[in-house]
Protein backbone atom coordinates (compact mmCIF):
# COMPACT_ATOMS: atom_id res chain seq x y z
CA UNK A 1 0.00 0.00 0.00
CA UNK A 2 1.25 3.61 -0.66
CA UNK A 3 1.02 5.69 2.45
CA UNK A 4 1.40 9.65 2.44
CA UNK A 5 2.35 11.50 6.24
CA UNK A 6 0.95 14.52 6.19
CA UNK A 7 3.34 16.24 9.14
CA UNK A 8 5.78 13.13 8.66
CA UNK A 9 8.80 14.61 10.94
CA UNK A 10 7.38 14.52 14.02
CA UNK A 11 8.09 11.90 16.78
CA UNK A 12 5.12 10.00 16.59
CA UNK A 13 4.50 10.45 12.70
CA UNK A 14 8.04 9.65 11.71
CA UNK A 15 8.00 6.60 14.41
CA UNK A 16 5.00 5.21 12.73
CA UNK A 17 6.01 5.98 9.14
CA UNK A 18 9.46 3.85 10.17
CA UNK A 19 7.10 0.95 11.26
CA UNK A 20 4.36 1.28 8.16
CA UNK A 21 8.09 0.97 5.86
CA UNK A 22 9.04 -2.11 7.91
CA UNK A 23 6.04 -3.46 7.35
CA UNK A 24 6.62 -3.57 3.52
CA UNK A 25 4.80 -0.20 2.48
CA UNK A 26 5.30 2.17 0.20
CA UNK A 27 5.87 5.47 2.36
CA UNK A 28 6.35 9.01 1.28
CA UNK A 29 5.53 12.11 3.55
CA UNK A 30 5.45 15.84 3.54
CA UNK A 31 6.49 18.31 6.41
CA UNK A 32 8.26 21.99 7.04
CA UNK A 33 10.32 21.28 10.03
CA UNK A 34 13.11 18.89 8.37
CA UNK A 35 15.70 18.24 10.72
CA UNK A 36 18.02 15.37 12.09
CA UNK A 37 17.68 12.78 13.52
CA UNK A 38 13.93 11.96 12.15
CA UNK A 39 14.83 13.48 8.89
CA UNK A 40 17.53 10.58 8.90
CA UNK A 41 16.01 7.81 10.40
CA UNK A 42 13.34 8.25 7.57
CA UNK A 43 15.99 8.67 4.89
CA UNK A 44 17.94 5.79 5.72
CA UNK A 45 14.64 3.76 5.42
CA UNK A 46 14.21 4.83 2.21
CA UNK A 47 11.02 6.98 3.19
CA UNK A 48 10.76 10.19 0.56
CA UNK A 49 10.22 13.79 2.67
CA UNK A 50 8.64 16.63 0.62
CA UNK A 51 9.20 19.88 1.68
CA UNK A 52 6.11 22.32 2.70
CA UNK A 53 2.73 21.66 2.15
CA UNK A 54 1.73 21.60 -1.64
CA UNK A 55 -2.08 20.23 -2.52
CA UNK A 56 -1.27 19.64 -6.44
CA UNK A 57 2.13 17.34 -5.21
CA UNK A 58 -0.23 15.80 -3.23
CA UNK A 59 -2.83 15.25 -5.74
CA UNK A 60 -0.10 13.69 -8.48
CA UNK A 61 0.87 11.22 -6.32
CA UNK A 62 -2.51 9.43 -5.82
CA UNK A 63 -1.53 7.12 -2.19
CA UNK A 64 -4.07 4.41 -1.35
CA UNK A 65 -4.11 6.57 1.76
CA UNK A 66 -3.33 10.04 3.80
CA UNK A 67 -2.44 9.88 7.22
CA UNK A 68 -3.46 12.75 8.88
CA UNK A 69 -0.81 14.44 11.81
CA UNK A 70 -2.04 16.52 14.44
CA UNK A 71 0.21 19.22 12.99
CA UNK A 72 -2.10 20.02 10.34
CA UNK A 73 -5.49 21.47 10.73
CA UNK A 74 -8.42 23.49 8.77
CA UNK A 75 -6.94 25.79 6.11
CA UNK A 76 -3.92 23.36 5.81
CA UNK A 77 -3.44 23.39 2.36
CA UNK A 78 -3.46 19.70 1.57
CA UNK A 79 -6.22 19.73 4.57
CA UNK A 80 -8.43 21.57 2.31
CA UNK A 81 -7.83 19.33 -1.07
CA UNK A 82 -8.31 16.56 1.23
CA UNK A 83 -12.19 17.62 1.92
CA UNK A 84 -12.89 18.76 -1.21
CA UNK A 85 -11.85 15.11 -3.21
CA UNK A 86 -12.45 11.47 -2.75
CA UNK A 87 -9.60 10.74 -1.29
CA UNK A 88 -9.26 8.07 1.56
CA UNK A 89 -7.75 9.74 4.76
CA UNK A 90 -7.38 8.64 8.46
CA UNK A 91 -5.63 9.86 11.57
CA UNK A 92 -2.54 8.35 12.73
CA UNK A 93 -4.17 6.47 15.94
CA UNK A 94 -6.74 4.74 12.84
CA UNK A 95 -3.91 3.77 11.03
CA UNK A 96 -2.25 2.06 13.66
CA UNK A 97 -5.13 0.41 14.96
CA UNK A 98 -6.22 -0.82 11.39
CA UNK A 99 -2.65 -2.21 9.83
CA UNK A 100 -0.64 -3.04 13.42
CA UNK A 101 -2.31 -3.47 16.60
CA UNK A 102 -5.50 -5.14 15.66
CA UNK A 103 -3.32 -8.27 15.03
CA UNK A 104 -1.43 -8.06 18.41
CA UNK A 105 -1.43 -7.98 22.10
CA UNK A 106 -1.04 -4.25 23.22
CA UNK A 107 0.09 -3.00 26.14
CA UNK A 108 -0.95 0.46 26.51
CA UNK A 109 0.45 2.77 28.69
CA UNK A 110 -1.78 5.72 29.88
CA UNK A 111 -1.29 8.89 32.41
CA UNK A 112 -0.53 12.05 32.84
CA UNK A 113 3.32 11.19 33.79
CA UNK A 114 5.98 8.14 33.21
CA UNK A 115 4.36 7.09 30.20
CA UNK A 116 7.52 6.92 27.74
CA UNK A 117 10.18 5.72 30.86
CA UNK A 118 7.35 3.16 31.56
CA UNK A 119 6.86 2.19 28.00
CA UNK A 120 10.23 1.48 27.30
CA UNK A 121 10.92 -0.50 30.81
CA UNK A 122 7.72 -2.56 29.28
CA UNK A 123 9.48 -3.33 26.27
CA UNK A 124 13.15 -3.70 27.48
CA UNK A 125 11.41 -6.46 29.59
CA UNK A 126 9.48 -7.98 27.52
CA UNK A 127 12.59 -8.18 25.21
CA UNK A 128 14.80 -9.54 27.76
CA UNK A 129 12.50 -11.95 28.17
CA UNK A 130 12.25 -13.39 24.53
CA UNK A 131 8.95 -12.28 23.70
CA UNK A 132 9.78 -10.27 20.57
CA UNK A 133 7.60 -7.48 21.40
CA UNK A 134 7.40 -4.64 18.84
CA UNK A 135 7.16 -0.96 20.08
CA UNK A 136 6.36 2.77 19.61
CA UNK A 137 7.97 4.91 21.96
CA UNK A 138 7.83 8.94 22.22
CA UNK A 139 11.55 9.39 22.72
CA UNK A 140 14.94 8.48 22.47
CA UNK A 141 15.34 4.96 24.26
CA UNK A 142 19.16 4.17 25.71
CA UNK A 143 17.89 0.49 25.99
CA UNK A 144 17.02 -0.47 23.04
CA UNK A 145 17.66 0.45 18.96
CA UNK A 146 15.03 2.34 18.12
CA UNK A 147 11.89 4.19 19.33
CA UNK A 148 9.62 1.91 17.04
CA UNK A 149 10.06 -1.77 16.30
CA UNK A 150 7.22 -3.59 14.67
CA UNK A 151 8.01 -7.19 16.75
CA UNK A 152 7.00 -10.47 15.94
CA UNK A 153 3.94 -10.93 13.57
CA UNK A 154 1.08 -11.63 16.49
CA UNK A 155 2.99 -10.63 19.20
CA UNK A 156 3.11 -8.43 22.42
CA UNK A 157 3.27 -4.25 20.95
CA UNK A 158 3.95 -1.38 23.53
CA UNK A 159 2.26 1.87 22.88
CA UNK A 160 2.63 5.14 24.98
CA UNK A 161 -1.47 5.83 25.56
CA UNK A 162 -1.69 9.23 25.10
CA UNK A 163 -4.95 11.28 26.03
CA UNK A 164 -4.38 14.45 24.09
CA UNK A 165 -6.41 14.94 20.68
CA UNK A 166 -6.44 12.46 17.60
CA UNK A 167 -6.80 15.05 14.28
CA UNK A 168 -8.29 18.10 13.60
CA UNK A 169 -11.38 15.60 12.77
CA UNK A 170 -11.17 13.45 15.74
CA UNK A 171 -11.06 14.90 19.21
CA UNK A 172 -11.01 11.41 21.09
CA UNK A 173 -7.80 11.06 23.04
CA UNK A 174 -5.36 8.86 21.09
CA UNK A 175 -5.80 5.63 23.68
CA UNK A 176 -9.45 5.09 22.37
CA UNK A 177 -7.69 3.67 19.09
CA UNK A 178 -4.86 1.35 20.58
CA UNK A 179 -6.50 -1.54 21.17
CA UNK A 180 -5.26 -2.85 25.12
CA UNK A 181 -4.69 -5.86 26.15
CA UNK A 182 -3.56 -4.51 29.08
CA UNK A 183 -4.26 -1.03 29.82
CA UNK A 184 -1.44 0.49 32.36
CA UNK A 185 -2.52 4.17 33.93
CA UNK A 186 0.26 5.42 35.57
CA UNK A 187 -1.29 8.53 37.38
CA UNK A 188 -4.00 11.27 36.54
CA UNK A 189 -3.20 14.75 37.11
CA UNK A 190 -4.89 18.34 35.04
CA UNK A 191 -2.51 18.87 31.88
CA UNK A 192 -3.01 19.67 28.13
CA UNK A 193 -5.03 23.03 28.97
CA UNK A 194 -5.41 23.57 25.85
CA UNK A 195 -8.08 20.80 25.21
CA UNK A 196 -8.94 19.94 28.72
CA UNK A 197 -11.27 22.18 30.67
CA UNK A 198 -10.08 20.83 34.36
CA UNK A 199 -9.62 17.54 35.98
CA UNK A 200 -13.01 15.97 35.70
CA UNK A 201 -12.55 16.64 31.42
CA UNK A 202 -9.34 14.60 31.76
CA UNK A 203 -10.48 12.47 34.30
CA UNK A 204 -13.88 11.92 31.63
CA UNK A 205 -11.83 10.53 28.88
CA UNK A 206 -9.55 8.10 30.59
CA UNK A 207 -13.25 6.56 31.60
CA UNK A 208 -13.74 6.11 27.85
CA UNK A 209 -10.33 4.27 27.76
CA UNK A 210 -11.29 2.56 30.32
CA UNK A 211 -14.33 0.84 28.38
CA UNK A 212 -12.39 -0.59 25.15
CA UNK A 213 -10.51 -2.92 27.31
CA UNK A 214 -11.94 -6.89 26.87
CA UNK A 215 -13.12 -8.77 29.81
CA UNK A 216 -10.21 -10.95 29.69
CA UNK A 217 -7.50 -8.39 29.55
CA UNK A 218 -6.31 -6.04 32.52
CA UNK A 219 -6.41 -2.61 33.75
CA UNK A 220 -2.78 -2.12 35.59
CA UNK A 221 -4.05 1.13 38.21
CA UNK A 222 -1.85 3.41 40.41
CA UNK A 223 -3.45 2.23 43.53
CA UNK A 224 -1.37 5.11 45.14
CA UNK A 225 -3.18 7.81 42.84
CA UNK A 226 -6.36 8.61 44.65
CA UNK A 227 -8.17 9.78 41.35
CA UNK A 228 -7.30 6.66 39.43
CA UNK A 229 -8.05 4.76 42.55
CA UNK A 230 -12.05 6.35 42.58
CA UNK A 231 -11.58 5.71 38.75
CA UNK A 232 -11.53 2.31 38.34
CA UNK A 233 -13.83 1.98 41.26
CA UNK A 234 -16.37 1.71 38.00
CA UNK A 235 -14.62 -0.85 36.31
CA UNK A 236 -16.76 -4.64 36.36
CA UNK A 237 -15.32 -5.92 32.76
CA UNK A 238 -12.37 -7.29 33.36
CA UNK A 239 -9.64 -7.45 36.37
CA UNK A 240 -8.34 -4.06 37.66
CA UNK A 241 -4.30 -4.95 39.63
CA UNK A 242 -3.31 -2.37 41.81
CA UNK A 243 0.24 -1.14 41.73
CA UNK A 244 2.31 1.22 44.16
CA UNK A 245 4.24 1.99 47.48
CA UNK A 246 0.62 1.37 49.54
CA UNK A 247 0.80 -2.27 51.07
CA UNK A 248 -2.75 -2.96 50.46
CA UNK A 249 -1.85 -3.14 46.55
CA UNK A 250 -1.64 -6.35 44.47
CA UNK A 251 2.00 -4.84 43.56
CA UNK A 252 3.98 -3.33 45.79
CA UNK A 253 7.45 -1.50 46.11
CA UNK A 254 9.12 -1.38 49.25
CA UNK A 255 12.43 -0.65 50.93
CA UNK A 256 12.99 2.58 48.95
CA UNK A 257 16.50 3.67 49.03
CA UNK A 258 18.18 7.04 47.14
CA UNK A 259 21.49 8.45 47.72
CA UNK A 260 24.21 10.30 45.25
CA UNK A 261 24.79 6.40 43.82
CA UNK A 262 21.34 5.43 42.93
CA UNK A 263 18.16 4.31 44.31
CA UNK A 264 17.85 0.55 45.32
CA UNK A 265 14.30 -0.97 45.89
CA UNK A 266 12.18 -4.36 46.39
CA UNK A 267 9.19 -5.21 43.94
CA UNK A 268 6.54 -7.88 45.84
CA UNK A 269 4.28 -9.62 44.08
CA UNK A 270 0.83 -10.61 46.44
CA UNK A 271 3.54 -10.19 49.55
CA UNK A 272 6.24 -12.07 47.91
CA UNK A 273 9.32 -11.15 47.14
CA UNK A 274 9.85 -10.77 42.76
CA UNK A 275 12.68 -8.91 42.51
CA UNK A 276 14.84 -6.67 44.11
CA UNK A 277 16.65 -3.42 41.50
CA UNK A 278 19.17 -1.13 41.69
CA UNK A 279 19.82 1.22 39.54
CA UNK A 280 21.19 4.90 38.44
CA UNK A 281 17.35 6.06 37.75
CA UNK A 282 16.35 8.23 40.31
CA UNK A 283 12.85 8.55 42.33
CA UNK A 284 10.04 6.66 44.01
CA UNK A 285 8.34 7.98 40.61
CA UNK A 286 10.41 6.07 38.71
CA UNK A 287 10.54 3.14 40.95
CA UNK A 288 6.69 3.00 40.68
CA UNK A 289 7.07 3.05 36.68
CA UNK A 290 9.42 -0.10 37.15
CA UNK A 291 6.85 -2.06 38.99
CA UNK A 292 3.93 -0.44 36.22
CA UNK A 293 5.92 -1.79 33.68
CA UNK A 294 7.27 -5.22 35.04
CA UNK A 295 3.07 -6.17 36.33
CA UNK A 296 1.58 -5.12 32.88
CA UNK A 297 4.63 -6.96 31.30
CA UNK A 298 4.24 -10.03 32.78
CA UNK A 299 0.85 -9.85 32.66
CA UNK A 300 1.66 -10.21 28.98
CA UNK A 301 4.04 -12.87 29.14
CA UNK A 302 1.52 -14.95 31.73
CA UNK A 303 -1.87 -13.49 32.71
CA UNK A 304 -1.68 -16.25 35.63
CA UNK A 305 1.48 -15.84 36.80
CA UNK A 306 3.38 -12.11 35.95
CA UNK A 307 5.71 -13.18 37.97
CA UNK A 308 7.37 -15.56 35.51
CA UNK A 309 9.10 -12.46 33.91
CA UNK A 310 12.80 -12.21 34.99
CA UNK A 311 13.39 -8.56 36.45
CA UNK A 312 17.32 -8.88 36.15
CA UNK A 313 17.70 -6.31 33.22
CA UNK A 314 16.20 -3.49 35.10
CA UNK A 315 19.30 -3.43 37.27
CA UNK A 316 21.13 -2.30 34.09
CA UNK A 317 18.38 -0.04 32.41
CA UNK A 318 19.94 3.38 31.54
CA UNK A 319 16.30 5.49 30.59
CA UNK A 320 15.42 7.79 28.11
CA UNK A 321 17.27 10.94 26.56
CA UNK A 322 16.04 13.88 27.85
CA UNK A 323 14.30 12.37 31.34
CA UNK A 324 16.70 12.99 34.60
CA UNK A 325 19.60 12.16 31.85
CA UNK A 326 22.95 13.47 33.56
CA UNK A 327 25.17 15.70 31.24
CA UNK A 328 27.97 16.53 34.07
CA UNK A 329 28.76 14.52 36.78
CA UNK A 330 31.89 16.07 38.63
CA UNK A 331 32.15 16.72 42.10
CA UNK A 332 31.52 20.23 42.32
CA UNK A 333 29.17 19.84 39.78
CA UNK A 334 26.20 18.41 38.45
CA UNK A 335 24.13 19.28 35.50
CA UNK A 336 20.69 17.23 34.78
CA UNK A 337 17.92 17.68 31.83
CA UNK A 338 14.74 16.74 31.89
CA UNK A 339 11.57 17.22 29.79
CA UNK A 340 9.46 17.82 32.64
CA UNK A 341 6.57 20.38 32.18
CA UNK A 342 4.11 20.08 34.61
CA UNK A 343 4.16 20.75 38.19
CA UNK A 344 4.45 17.74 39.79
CA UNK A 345 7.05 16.27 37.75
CA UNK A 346 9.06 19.16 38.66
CA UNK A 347 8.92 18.68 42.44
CA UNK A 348 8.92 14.73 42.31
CA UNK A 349 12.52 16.00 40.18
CA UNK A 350 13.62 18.32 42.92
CA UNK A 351 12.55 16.11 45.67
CA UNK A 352 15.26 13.59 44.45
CA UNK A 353 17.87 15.38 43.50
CA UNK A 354 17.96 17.34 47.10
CA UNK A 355 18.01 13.63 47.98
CA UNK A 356 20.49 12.38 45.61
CA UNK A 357 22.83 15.46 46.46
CA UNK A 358 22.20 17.26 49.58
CA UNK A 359 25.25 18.95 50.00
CA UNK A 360 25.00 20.68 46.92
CA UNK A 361 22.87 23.94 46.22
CA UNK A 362 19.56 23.21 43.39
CA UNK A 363 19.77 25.57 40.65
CA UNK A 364 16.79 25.33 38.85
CA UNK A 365 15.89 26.20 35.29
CA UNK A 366 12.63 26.26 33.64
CA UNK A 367 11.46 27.48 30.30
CA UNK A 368 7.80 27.50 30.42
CA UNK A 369 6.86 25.84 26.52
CA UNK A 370 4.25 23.34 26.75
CA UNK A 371 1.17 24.15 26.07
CA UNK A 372 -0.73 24.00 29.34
CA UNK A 373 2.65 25.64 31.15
CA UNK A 374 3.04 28.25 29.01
CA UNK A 375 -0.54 29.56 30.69
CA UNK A 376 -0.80 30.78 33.58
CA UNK A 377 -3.54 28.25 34.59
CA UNK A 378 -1.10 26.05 36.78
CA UNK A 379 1.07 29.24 37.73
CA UNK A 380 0.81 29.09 41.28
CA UNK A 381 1.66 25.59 41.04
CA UNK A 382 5.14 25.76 38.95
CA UNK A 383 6.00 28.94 41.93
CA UNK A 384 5.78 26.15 44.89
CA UNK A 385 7.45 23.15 42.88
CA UNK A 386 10.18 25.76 41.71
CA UNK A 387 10.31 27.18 45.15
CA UNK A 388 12.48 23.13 46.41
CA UNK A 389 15.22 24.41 44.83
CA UNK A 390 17.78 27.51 45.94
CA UNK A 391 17.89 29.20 42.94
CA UNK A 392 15.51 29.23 40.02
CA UNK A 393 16.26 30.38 36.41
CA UNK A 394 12.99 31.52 34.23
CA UNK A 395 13.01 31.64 30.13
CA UNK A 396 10.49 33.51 28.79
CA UNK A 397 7.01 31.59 28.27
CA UNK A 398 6.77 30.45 24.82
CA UNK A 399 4.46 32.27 22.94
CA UNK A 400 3.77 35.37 25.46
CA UNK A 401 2.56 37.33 22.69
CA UNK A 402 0.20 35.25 21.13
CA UNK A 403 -1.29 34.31 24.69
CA UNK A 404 -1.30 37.60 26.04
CA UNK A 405 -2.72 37.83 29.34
CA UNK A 406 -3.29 34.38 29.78
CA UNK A 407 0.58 33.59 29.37
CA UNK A 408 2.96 32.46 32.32
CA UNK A 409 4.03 35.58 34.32
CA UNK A 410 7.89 34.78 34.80
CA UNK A 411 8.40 37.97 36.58
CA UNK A 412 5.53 37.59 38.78
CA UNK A 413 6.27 34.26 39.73
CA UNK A 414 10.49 35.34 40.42
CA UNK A 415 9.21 38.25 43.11
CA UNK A 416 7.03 35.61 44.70
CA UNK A 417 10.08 33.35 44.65
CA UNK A 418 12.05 36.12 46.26
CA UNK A 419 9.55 36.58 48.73
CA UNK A 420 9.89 32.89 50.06
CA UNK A 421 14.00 33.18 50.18
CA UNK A 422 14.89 32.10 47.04
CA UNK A 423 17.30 33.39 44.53
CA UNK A 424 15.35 34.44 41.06
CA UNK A 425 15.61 35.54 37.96
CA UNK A 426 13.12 36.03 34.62
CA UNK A 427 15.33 36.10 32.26
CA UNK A 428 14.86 37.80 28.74
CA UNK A 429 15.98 35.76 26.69
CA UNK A 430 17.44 31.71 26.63
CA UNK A 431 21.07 33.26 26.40
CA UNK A 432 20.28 35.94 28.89
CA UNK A 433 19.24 33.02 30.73
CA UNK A 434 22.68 30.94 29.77
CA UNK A 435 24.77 34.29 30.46
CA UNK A 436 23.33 34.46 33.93
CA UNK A 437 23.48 31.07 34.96
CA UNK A 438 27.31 30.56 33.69
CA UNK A 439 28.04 33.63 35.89
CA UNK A 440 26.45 32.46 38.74
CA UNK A 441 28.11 28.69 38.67
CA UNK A 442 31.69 30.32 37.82
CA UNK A 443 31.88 31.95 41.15
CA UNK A 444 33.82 29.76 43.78
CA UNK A 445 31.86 28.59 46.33
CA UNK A 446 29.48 25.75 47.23
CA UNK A 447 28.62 22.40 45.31
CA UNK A 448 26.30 22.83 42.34
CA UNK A 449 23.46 20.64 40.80
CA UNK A 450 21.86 22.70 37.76
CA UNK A 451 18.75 20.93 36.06
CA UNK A 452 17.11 22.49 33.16
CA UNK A 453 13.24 21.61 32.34
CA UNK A 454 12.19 21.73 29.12
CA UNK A 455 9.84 20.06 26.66
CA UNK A 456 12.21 21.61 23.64
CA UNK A 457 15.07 23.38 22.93
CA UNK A 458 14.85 26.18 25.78
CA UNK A 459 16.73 27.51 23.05
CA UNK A 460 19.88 25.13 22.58
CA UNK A 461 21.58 26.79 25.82
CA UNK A 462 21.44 23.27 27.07
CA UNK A 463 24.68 21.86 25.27
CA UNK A 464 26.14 25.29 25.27
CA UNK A 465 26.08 25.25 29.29
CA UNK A 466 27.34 21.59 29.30
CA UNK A 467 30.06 22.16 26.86
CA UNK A 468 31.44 25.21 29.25
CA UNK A 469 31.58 23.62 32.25
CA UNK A 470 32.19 19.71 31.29
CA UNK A 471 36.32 20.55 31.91
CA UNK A 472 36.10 23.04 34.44
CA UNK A 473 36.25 20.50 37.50
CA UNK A 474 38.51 17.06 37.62
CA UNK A 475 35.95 14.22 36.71
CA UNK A 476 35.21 11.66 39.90
């Protein structure tokens, strides 16, 4: 079949365009961001990218069928040929669901937070433990060699369930389409503001994902979360395992353990001992993706018995680029980015790196992008997950002027900082950001751990700031 990707550079078009090729199509795509690495991967596959947006291209090359990205929307050029002719078209969760995951067993993984660490974990287990699983995974994986892997024809596929939009056509969350098997939900928290009206709108549509699971497959809850928790309160279809630090779970992790050389824990099993990990990830949070991961894996591998699937690999599982990764790690110094960029995965952050490295002073760096925190609707919240560290760092939200008085107040939030004893700065610019910062850590003094939070560039200052300081101090 001849696929077109309408918006065929982004993560999860480019991912999906990479498995549609494996899977013997034809595949051809337009886009105007075209930039390594997608624009390689897709290359190298032997996937043709068209630059811009051109109906009449489009109309010459006559695919069997368009797949519609979220990128494009009405007045889209090829949007608007698309309406007006017979042409078949179908949003990227439709495709999936059509030529992949209605011939496998799909583990979904849903929430507001952990879903690509806890994806990947899934599949690095599931591959560890010769099941062949195929994957699609919304970042850069360190354990395994690609973000998407079609598997073994009929076997286990790993999907990151996410609840934000479908197409311009289709406002169902993604999840609706993917088909679970088992259906993981990691935690459920107000995010995507810009589709969502509050919790109750979120908490609405993971009820709907809730309902396309079959009686004989599993919902995998955060028994820890209280809203999940009253969520699947409603659930009589199929079995609902609880998972999390509470002892009254099916699942449990216990014997929690963080210091500057990793975080050890035990995983039970219906008070048993599974497994016990230690590894270089740090967090409870990302302790309670492992055990997520490792129930809704083995439920998988054994709906009888999870705990037939060997836990050994976690001990060596590195995580994915861009989530806690560490850039610097000298003694004076440490430098961390993540992609957090919402709230509470910015304190859950903080909280373990003033664990990790106590003796060291928390420089904090945020650039306010995404689309719910470049609002000021979770303001207040950022201020008081900001306010763990000593020092905080602001870039300017991303499109102030477009959002106008509904955008992030950077200097607000920096004299409320203040007011609570913190060092603060709103910063101009990213570099007047970077020039700041590099000023601050060049003065002698105490131990440093500098994280930046972004979910994109915050400008490319990242490297630059790594690249400055990565000989400054002996390595340990």
């Amino acid at each position: 079949m001849h696929l077109y990707f309408m918006g065929i550079c982004g993560t999860a078009m480019g991912n999906a365009a990479l498995l549609m090729r494996a899977l013997g199509h034809e595949v051809v795509g337009s886009d105007t961001g075209i930039y390594p690495p997608m624009s390689d991967h897709l290359r190298q596959a032997g996937i043709t990218i068209l630059e811009g947006w051109n109906a009449e291209r489009l109309a010459k090359l006559k695919p069997d069928l368009v797949v519609v990205g979220n990128v494009a929307s009405r007045g889209h050029p090829e949007v608007e040929w698309l309406l007006e002719s017979s042409q078949k078209y179908v949003s990227l969760p439709e495709l999936l669901r059509t030529h992949l995951l209605n011939e496998r067993r799909n583990l979904v993984i849903a929430g507001t937070h952990g879903k690509t660490t806890t994806s990947c974990l899934a599949a690095v287990l599931l591959r560890a433990n010769a099941a062949e699983p195929g994957w699609l995974i919304g970042g850069v994986p360190r354990d395994l060699p690609d973000s998407a892997s079609p598997g073994k024809k009929g076997g286990p596929f790993v999907i990151e369930g996410d609840e934000y939009d479908t197409a311009f056509f289709d406002k169902r969350s993604k999840f609706i389409q993917y088909l679970p098997h088992v259906l993981a939900i990691n935690n459920i928290e107000f995010d995507h503001a810009d589709i969502f009206r509050d919790l109750d709108d979120v908490v609405r549509t993971f009820s709907h994902g809730l309902r396309v699971v079959p009686r004989h497959g599993f919902i995998v809850a955060n028994g820890d979360d209280a809203t999940v928790s009253a969520l699947v309160k409603q659930v009589t279809w199929c079995p609902v395992i609880r998972v999390g630090v509470g002892l009254d779970n099916d699942a449990v992790v216990a014997n929690f353990q963080e210091n500057d050389a990793g975080t050890s824990f035990e995983i039970y099993w219906k008070k048993k001992l599974w497994g016990r990990v230690k590894w270089s990830l740090p967090g409870l949070f990302n302790a309670r993706n492992a055990i997520v991961a490792a129930v809704s894996a083995g439920l998988i591998l054994n709906p009888q018995d999870p705990t037939v699937l060997q836990l050994d690999v976690l001990n060596s599982f590195q995580g994915v680029m861009r989530r806690q990764q560490i850039l610097i790690n000298q003694p004076k110094l440490k430098v961390i980015e993540d992609f957090g960029h919402h709230p509470t995965a910015l304190a859950l952050t903080l909280d373990s790196l003033r664990a990790r490295y106590p003796q060291h002073e928390l420089l904090a760096c945020f650039e306010p992008r995404s689309n719910t925190a470049a609002r000021n609707v979770m303001q207040e919240a950022f201020r008081d997950a900001l306010a763990k560290a000593d020092a905080v760092y602001l870039a300017p939200a991303h499109r102030a002027e477009k959002l106008g008085s509904d955008s992030f107040d950077t200097r607000g939030v920096v004299t409320q900082l203040k007011a609570l004893g913190r060092k603060a700065y709103a910063a101009s610019s990213s570099q007047d950001l970077l020039n700041h910062l590099v000023a601050e850590v060049k003065k002698e003094g105490s131990l440093r751990c500098v994280v930046f939070f972004s979910n994109g560039s915050f400008g490319g200052i990242i490297p630059q700031f790594a690249q400055e300081f990565s000989q400054r101090t002996s390595k340990p």
